[in-house]
PDB file of N, CA and C in Angstrom:
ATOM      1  N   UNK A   1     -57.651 104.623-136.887  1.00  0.00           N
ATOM      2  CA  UNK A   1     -58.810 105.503-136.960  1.00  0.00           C
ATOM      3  C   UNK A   1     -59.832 104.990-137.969  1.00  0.00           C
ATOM      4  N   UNK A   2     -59.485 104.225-138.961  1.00  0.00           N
ATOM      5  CA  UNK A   2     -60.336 103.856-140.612  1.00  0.00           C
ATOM      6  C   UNK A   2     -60.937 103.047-139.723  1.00  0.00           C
ATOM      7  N   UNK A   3     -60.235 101.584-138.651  1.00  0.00           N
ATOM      8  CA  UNK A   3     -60.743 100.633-138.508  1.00  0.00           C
ATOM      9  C   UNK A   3     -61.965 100.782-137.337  1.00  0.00           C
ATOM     10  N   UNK A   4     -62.097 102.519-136.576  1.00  0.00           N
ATOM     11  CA  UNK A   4     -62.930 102.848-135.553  1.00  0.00           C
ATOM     12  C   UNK A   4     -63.804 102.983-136.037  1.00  0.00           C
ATOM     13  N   UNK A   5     -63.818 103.687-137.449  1.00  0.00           N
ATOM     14  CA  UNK A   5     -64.987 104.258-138.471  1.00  0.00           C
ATOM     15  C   UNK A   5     -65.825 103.048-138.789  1.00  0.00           C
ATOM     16  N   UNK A   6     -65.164 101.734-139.547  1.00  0.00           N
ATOM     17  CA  UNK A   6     -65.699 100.682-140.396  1.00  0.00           C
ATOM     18  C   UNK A   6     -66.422  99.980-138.998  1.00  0.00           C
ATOM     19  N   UNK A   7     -65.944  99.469-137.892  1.00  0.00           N
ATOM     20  CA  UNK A   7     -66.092  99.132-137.179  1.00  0.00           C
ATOM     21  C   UNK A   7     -67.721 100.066-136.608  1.00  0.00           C
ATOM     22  N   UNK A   8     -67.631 101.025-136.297  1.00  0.00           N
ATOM     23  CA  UNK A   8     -68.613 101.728-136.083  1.00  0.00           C
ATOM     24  C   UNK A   8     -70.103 102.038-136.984  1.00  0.00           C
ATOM     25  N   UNK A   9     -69.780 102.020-138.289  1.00  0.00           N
ATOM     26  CA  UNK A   9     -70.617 101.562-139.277  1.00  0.00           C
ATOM     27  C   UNK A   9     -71.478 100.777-139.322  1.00  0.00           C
ATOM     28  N   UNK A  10     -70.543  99.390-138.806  1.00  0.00           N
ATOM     29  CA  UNK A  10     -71.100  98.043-138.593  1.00  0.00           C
ATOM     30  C   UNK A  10     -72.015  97.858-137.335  1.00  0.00           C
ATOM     31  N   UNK A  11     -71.847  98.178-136.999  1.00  0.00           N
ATOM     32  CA  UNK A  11     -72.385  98.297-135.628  1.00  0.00           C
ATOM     33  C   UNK A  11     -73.951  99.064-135.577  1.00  0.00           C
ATOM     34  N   UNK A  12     -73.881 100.314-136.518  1.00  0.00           N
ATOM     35  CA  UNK A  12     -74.693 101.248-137.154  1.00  0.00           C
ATOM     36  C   UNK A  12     -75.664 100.284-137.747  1.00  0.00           C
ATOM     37  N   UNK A  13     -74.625  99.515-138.781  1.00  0.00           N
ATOM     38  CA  UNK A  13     -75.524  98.867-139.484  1.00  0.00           C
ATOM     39  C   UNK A  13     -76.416  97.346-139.140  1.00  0.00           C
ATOM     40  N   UNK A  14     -75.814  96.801-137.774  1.00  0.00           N
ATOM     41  CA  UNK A  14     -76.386  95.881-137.061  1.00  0.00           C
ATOM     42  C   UNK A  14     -77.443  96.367-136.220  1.00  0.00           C
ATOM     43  N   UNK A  15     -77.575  97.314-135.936  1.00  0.00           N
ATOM     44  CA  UNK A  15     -78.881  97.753-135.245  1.00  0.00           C
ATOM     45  C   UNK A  15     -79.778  98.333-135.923  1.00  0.00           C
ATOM     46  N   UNK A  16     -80.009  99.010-137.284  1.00  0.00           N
ATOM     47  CA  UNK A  16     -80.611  99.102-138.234  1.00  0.00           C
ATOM     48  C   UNK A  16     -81.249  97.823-138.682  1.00  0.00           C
ATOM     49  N   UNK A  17     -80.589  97.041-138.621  1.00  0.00           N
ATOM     50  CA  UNK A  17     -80.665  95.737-139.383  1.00  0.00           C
ATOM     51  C   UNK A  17     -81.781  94.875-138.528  1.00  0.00           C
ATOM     52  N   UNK A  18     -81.339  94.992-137.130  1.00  0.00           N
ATOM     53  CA  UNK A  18     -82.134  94.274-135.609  1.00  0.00           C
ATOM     54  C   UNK A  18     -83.331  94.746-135.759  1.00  0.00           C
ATOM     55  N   UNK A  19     -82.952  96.208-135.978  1.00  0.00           N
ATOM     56  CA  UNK A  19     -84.383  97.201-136.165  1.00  0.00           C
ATOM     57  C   UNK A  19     -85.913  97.013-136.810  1.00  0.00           C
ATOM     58  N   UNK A  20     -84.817  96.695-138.072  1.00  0.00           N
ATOM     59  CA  UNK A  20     -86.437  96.521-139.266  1.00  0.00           C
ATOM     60  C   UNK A  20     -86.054  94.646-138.991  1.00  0.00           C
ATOM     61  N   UNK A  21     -85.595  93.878-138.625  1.00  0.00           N
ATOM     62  CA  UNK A  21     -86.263  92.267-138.223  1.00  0.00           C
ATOM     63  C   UNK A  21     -87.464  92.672-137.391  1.00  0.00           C
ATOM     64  N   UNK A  22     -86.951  93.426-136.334  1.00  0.00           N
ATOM     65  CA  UNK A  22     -88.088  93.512-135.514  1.00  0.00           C
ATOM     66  C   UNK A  22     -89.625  93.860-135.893  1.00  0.00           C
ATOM     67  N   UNK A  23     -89.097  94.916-136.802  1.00  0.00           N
ATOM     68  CA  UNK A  23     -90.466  95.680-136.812  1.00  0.00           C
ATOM     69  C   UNK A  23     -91.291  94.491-138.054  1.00  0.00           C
ATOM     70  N   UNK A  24     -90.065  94.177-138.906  1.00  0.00           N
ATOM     71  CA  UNK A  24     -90.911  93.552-140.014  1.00  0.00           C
ATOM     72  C   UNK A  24     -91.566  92.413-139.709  1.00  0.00           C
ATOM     73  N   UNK A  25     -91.119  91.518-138.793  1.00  0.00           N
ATOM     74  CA  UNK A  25     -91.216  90.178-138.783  1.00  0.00           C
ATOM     75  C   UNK A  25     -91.604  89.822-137.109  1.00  0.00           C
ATOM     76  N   UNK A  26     -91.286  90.503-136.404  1.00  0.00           N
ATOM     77  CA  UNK A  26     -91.700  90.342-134.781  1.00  0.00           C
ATOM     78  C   UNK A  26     -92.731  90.643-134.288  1.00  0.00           C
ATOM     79  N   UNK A  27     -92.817  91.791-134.584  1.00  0.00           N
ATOM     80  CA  UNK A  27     -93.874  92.499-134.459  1.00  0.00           C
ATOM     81  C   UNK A  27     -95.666  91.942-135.069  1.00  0.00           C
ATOM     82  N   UNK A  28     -95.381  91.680-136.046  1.00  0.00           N
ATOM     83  CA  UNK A  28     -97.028  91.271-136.618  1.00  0.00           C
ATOM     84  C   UNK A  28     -96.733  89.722-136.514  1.00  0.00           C
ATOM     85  N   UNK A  29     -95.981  89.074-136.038  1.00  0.00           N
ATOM     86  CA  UNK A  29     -95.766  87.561-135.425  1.00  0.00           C
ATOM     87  C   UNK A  29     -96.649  88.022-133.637  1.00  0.00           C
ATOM     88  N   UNK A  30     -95.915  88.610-133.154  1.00  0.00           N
ATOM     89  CA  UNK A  30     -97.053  88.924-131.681  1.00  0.00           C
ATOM     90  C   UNK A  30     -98.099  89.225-131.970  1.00  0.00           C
ATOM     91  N   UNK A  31     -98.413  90.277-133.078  1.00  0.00           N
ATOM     92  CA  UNK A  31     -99.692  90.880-132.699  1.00  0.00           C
ATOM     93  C   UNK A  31    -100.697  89.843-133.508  1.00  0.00           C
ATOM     94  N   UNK A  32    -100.535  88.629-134.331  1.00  0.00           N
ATOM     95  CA  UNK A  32    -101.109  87.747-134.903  1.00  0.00           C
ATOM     96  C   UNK A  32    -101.566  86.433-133.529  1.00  0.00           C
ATOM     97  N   UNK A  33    -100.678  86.550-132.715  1.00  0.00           N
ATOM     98  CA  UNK A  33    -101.052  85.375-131.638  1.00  0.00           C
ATOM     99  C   UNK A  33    -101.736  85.973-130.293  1.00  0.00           C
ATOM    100  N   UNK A  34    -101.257  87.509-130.455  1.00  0.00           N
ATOM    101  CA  UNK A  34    -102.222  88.190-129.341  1.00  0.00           C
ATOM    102  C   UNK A  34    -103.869  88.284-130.054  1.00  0.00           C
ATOM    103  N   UNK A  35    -104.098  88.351-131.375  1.00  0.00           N
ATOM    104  CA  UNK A  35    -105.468  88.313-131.794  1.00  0.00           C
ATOM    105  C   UNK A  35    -106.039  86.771-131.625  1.00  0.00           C
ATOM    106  N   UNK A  36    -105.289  85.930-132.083  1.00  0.00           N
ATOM    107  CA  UNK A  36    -105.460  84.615-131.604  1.00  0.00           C
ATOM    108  C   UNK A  36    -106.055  84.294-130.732  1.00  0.00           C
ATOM    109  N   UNK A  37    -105.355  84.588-129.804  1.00  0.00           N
ATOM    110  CA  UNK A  37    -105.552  84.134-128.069  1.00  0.00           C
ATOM    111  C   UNK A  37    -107.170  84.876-127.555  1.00  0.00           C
ATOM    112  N   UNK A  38    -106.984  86.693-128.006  1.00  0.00           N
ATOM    113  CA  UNK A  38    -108.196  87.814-127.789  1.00  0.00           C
ATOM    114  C   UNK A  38    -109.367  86.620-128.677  1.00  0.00           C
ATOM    115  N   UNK A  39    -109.317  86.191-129.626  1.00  0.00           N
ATOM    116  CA  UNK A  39    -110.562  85.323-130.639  1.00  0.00           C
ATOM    117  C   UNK A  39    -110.739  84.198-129.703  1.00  0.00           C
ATOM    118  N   UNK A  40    -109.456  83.414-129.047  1.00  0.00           N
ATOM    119  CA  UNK A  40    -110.247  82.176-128.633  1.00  0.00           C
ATOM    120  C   UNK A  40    -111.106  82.819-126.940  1.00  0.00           C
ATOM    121  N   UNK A  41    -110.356  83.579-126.396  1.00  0.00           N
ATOM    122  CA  UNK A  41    -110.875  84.005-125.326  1.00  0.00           C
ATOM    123  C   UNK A  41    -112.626  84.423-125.468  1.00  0.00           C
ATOM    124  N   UNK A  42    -112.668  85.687-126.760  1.00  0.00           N
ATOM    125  CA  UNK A  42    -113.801  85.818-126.892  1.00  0.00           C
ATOM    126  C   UNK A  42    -114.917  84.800-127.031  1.00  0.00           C
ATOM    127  N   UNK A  43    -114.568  83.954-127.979  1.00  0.00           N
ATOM    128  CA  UNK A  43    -115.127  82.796-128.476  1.00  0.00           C
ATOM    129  C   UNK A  43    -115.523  82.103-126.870  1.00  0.00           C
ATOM    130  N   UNK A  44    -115.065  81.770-126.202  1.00  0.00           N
ATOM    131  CA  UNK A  44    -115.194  80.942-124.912  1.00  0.00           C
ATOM    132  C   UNK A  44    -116.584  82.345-124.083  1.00  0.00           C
ATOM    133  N   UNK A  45    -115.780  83.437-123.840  1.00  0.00           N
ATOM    134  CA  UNK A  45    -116.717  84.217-123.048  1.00  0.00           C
ATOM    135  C   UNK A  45    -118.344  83.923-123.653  1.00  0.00           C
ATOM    136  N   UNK A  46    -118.299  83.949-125.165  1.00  0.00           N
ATOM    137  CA  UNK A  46    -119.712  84.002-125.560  1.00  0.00           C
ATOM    138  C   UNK A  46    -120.589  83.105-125.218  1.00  0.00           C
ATOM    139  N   UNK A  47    -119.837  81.973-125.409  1.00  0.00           N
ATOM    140  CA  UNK A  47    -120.121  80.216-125.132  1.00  0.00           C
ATOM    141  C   UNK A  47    -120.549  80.166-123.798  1.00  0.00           C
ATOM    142  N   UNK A  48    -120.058  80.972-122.721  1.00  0.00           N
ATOM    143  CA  UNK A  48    -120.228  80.331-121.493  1.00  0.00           C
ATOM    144  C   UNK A  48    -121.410  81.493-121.162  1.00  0.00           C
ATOM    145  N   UNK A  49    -121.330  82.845-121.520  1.00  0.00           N
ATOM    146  CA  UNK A  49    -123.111  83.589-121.398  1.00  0.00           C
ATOM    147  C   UNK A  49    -123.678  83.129-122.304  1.00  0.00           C
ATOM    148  N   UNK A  50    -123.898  82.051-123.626  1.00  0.00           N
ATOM    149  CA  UNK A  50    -124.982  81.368-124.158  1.00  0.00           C
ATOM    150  C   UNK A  50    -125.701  80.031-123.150  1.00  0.00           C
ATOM    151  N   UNK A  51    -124.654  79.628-122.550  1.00  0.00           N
ATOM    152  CA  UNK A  51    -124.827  78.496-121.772  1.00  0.00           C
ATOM    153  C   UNK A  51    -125.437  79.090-120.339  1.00  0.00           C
ATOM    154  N   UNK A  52    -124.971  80.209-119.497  1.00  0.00           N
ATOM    155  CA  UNK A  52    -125.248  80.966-118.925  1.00  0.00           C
ATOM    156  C   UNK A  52    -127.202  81.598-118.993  1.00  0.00           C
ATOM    157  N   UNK A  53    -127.314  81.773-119.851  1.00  0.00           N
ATOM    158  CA  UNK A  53    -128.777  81.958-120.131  1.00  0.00           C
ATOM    159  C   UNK A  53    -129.490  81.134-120.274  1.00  0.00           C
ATOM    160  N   UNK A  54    -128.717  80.227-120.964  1.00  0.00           N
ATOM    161  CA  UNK A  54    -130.202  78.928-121.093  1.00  0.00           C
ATOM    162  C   UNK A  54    -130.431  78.477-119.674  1.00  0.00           C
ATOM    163  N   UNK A  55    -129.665  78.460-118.998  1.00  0.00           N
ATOM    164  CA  UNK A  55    -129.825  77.921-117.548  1.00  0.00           C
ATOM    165  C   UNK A  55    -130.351  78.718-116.941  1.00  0.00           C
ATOM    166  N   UNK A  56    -130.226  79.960-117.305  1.00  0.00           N
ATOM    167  CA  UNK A  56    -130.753  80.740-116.221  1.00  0.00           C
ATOM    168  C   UNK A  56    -132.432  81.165-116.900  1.00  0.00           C
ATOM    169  N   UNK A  57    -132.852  80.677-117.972  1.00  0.00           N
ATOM    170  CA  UNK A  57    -133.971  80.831-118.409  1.00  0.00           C
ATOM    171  C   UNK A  57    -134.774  79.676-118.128  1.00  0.00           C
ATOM    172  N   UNK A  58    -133.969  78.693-117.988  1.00  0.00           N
ATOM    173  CA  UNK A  58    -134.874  77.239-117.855  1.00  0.00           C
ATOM    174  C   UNK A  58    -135.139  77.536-116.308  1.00  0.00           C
ATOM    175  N   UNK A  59    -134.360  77.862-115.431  1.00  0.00           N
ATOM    176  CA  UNK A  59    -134.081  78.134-114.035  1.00  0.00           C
ATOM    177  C   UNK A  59    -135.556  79.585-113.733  1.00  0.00           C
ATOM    178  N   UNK A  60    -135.637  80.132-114.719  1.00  0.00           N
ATOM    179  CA  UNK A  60    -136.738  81.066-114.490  1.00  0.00           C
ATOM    180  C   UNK A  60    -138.152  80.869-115.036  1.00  0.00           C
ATOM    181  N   UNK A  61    -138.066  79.639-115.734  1.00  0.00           N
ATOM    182  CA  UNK A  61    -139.404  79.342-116.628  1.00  0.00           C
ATOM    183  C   UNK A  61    -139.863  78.274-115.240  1.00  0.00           C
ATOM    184  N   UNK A  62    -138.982  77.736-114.625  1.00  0.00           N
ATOM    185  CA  UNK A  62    -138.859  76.374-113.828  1.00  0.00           C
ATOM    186  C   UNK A  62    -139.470  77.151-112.345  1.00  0.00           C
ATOM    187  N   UNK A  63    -139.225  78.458-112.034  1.00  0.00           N
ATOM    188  CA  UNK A  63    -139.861  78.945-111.031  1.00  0.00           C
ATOM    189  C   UNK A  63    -141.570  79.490-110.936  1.00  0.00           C
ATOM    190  N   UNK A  64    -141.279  79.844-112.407  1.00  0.00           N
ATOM    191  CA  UNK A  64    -143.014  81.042-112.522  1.00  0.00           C
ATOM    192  C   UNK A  64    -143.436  79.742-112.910  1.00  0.00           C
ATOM    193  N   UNK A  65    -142.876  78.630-113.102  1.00  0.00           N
ATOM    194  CA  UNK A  65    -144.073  77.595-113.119  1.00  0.00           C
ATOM    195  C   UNK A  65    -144.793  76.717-112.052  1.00  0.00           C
ATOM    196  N   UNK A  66    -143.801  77.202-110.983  1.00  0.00           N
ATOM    197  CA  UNK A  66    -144.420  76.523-109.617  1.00  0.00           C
ATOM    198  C   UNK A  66    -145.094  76.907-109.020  1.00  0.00           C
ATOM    199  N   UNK A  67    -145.476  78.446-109.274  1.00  0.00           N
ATOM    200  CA  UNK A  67    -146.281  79.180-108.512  1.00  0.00           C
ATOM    201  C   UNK A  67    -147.546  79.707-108.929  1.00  0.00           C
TER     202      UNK A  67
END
């Protein structure tokens, strides 16, 4: 019966243990490479509507000038 208890403890105390790894160390490890990824993504979206406009401004200066 002692060795169901100690045994059970442990067990208690291995998922406690899994618990706060997770939360301490897993957790702001993902959410550091999910901001990562959200920054380079953003970074690219901006880049490609900066590039996006100039073309489409040269593309509109390039029309009202033909006419």
């Amino acid at each position: 019966m002692k060795e169901d208890t100690i045994r059970y403890a442990l067990y208690i105390l291995g998922i406690i243990t899994a618990l706060y790894i997770v939360v301490r160390y897993v957790i702001p490890l993902v959410f550091k490479i999910v901001a990562g990824l959200m920054g380079i993504v953003f970074n690219v979206v901006i880049f490609l509507a900066i590039v996006f406009g100039v073309i489409w401004g040269i593309g509109y200066l390039s029309k009202s000038m033909r006419r």
